[in-house]
PDB file of N, CA and C in Angstrom:
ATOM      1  N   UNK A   1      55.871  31.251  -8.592  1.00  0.00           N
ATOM      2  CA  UNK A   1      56.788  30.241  -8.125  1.00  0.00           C
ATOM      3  C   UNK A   1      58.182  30.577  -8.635  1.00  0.00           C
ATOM      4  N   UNK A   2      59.402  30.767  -7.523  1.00  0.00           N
ATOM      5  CA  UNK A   2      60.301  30.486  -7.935  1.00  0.00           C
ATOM      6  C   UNK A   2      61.602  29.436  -7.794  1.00  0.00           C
ATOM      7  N   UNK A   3      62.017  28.707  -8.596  1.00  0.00           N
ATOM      8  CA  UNK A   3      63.126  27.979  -8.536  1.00  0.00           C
ATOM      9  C   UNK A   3      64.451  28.351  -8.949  1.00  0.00           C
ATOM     10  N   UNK A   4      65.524  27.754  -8.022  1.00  0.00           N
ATOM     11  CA  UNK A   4      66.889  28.099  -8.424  1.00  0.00           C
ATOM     12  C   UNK A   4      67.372  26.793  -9.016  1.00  0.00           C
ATOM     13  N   UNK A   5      67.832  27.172 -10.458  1.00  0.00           N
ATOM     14  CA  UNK A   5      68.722  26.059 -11.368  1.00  0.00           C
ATOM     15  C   UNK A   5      69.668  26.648 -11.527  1.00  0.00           C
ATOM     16  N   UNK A   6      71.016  24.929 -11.327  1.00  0.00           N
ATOM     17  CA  UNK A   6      72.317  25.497 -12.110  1.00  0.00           C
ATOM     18  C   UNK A   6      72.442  25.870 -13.248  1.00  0.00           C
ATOM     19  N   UNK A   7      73.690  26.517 -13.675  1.00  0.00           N
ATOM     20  CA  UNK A   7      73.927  26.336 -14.918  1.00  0.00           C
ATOM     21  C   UNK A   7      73.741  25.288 -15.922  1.00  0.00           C
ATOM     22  N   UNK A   8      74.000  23.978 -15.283  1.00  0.00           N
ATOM     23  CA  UNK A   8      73.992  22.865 -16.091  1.00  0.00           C
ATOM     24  C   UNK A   8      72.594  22.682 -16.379  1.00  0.00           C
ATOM     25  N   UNK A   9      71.950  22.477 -15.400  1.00  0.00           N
ATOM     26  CA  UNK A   9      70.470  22.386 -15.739  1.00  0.00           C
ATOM     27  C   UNK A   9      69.660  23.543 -16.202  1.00  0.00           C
ATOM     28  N   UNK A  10      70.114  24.718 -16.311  1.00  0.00           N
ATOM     29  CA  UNK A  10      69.474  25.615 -17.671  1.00  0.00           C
ATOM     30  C   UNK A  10      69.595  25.402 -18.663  1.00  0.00           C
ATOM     31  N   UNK A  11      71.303  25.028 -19.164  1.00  0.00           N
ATOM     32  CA  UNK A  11      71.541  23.973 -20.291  1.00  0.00           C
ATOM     33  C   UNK A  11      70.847  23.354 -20.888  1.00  0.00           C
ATOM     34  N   UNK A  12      70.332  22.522 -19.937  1.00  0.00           N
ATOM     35  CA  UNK A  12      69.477  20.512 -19.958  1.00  0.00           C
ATOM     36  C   UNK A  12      68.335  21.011 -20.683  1.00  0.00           C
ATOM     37  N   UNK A  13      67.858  22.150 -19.824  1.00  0.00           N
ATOM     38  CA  UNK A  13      66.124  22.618 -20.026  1.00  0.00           C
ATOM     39  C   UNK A  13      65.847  23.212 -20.980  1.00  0.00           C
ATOM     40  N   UNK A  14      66.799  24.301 -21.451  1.00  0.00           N
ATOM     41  CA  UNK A  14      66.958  24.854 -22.578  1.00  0.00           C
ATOM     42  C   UNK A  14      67.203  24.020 -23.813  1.00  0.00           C
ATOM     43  N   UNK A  15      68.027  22.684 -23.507  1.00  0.00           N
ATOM     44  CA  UNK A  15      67.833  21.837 -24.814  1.00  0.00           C
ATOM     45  C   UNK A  15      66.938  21.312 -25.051  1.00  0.00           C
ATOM     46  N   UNK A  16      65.920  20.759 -23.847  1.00  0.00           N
ATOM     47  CA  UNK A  16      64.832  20.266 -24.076  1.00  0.00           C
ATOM     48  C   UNK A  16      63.601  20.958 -24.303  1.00  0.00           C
ATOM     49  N   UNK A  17      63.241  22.020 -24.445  1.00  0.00           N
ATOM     50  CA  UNK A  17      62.558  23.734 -24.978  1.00  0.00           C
ATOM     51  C   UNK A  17      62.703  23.138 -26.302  1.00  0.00           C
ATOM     52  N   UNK A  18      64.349  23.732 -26.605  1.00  0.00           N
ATOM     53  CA  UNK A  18      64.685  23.988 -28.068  1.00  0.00           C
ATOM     54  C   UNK A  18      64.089  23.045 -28.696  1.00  0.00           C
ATOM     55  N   UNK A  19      63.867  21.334 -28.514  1.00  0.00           N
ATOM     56  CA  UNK A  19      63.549  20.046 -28.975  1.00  0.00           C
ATOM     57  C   UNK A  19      62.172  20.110 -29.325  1.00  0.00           C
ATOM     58  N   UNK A  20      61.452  20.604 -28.241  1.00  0.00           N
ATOM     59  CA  UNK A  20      59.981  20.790 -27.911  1.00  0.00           C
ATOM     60  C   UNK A  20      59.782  21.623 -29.113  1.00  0.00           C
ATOM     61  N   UNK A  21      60.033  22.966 -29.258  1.00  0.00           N
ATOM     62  CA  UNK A  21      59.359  24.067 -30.082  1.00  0.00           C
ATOM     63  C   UNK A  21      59.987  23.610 -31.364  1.00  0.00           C
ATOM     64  N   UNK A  22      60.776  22.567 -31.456  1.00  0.00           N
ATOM     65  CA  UNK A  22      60.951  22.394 -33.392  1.00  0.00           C
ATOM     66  C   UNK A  22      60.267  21.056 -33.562  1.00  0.00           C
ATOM     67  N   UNK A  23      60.023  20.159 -32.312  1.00  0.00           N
ATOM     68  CA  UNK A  23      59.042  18.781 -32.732  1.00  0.00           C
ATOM     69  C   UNK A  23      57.620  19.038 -32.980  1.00  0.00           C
ATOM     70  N   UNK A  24      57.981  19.778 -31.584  1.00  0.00           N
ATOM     71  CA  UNK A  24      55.987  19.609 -31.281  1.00  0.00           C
ATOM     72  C   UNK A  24      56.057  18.775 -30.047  1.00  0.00           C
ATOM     73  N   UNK A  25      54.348  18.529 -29.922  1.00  0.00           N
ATOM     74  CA  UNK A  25      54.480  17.266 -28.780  1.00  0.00           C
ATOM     75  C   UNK A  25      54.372  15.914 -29.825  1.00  0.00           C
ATOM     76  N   UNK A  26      55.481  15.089 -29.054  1.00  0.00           N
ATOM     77  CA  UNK A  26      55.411  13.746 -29.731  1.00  0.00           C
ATOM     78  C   UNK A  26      54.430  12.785 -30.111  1.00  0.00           C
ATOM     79  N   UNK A  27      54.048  12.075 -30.459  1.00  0.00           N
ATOM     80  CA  UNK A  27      52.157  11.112 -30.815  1.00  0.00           C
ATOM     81  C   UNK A  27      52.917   9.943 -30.669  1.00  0.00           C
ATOM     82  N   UNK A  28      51.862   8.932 -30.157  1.00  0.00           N
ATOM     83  CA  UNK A  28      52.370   7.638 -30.597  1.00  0.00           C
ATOM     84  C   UNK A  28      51.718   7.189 -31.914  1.00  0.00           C
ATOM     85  N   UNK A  29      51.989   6.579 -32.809  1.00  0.00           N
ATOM     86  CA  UNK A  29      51.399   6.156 -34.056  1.00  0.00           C
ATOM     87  C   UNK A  29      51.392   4.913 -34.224  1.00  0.00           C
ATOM     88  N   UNK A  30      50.263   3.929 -33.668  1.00  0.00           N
ATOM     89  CA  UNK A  30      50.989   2.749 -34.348  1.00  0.00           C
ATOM     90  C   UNK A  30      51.504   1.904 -32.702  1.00  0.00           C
ATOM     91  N   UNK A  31      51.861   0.657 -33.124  1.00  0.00           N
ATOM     92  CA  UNK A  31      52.779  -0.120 -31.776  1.00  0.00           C
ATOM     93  C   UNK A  31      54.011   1.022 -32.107  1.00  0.00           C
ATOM     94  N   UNK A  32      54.827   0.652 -32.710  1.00  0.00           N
ATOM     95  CA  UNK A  32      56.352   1.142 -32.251  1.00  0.00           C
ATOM     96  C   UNK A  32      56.433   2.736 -33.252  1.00  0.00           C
ATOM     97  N   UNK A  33      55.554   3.458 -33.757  1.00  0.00           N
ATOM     98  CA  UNK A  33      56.136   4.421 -34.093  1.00  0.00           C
ATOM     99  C   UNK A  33      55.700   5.517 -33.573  1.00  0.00           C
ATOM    100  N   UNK A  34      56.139   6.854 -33.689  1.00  0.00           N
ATOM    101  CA  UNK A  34      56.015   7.934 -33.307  1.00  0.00           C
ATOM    102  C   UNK A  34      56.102   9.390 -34.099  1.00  0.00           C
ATOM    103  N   UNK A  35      55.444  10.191 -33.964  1.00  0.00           N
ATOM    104  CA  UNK A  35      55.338  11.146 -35.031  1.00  0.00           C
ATOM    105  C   UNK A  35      55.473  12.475 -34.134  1.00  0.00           C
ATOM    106  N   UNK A  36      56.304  14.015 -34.694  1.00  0.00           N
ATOM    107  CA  UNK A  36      55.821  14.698 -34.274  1.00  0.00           C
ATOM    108  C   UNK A  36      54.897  15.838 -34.840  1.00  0.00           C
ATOM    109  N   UNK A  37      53.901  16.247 -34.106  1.00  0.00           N
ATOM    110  CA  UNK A  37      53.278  16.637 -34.234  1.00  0.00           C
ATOM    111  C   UNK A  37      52.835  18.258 -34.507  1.00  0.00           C
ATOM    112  N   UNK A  38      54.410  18.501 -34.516  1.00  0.00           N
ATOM    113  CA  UNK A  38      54.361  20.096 -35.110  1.00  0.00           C
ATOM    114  C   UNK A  38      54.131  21.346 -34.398  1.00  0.00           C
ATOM    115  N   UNK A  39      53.209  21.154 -33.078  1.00  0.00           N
ATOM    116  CA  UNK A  39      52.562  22.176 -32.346  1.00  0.00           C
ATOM    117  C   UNK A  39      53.287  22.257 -31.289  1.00  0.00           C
ATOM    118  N   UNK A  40      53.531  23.494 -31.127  1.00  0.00           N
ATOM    119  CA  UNK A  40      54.650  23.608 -29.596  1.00  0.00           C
ATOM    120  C   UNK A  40      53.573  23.787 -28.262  1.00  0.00           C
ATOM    121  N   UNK A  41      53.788  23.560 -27.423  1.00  0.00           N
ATOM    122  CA  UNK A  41      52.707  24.582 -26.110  1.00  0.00           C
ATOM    123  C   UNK A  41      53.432  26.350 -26.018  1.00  0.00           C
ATOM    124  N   UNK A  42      52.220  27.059 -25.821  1.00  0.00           N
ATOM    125  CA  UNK A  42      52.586  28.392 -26.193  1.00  0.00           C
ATOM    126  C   UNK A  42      52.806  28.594 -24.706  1.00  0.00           C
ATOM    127  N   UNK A  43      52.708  27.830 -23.528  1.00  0.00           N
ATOM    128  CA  UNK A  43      53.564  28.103 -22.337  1.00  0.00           C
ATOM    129  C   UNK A  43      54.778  27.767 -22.484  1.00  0.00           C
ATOM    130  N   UNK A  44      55.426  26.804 -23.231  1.00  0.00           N
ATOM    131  CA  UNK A  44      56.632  25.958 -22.833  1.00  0.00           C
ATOM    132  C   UNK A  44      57.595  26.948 -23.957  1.00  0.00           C
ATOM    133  N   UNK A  45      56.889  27.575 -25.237  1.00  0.00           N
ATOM    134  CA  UNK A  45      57.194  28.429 -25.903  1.00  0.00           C
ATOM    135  C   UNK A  45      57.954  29.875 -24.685  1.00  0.00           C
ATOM    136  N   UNK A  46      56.989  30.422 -24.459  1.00  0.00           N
ATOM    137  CA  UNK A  46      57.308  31.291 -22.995  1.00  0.00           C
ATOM    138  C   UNK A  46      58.266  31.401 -22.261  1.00  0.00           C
ATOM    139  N   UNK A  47      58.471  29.964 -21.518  1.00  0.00           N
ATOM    140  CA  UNK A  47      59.497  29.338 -20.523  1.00  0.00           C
ATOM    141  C   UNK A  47      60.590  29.557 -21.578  1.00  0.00           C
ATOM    142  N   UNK A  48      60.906  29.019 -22.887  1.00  0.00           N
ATOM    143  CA  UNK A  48      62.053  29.141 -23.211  1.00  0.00           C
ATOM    144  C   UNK A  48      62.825  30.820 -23.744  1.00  0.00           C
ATOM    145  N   UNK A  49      61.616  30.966 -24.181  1.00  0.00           N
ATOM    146  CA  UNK A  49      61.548  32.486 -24.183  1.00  0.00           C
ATOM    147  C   UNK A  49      62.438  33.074 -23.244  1.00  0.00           C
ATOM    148  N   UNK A  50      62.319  33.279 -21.659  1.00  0.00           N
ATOM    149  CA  UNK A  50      62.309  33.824 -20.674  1.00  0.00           C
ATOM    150  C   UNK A  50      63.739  32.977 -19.962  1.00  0.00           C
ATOM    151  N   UNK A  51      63.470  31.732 -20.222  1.00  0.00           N
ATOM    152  CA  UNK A  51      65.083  31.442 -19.867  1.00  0.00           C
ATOM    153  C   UNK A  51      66.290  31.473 -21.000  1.00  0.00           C
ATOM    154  N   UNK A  52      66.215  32.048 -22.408  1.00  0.00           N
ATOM    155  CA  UNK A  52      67.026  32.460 -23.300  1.00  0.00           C
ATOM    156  C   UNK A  52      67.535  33.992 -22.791  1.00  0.00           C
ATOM    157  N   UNK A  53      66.304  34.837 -22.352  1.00  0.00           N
ATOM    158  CA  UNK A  53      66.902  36.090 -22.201  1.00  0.00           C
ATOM    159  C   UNK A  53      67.527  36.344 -20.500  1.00  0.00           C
ATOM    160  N   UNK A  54      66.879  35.158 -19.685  1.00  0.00           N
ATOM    161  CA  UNK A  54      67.935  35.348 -18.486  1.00  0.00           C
ATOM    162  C   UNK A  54      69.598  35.253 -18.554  1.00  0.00           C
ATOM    163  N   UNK A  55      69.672  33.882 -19.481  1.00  0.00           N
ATOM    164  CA  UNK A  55      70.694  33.766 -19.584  1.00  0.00           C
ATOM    165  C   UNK A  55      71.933  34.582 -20.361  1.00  0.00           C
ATOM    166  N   UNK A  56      71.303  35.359 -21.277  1.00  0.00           N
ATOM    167  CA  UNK A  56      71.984  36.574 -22.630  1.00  0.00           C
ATOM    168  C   UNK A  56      72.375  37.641 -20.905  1.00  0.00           C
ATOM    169  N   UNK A  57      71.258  37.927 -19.876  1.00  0.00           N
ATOM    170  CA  UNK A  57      71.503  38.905 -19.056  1.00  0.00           C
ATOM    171  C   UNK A  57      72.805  38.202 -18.160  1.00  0.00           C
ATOM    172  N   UNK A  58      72.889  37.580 -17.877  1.00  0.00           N
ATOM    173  CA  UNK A  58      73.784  36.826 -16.803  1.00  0.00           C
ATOM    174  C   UNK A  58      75.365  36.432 -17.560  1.00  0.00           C
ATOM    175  N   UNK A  59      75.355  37.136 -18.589  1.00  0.00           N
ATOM    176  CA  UNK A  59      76.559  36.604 -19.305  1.00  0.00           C
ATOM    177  C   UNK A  59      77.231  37.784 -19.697  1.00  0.00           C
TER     178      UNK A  59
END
């Protein structure tokens, strides 16, 4: 599959990667709290992977 993103939204996605691979996936804990959980997905790991080095090429 391929998709075309702007710049801005490589940005967006790439911040939300970066968020992902230093939280983890989020837990709910509790009514109102939330924990993260430390573990990244080793696809979403990948994806950011692969859109860090598109973007180093395109620049």
């Amino acid at each position: 599959m391929q998709i075309e993103l702007s710049e801005k939204e490589v940005k967006a996605l790439l911040e939300l990667l970066k968020e992902h691979l230093y939280y983890g996936w989020i837990e709910q804990d509790g009514e109102f709290g939330v924990v993260a959980s430390g573990r990244a997905s080793a696809t979403l790991r990948e994806l950011y992977r692969r859109l860090k080095g598109g973007q180093a090429k395109a620049a």
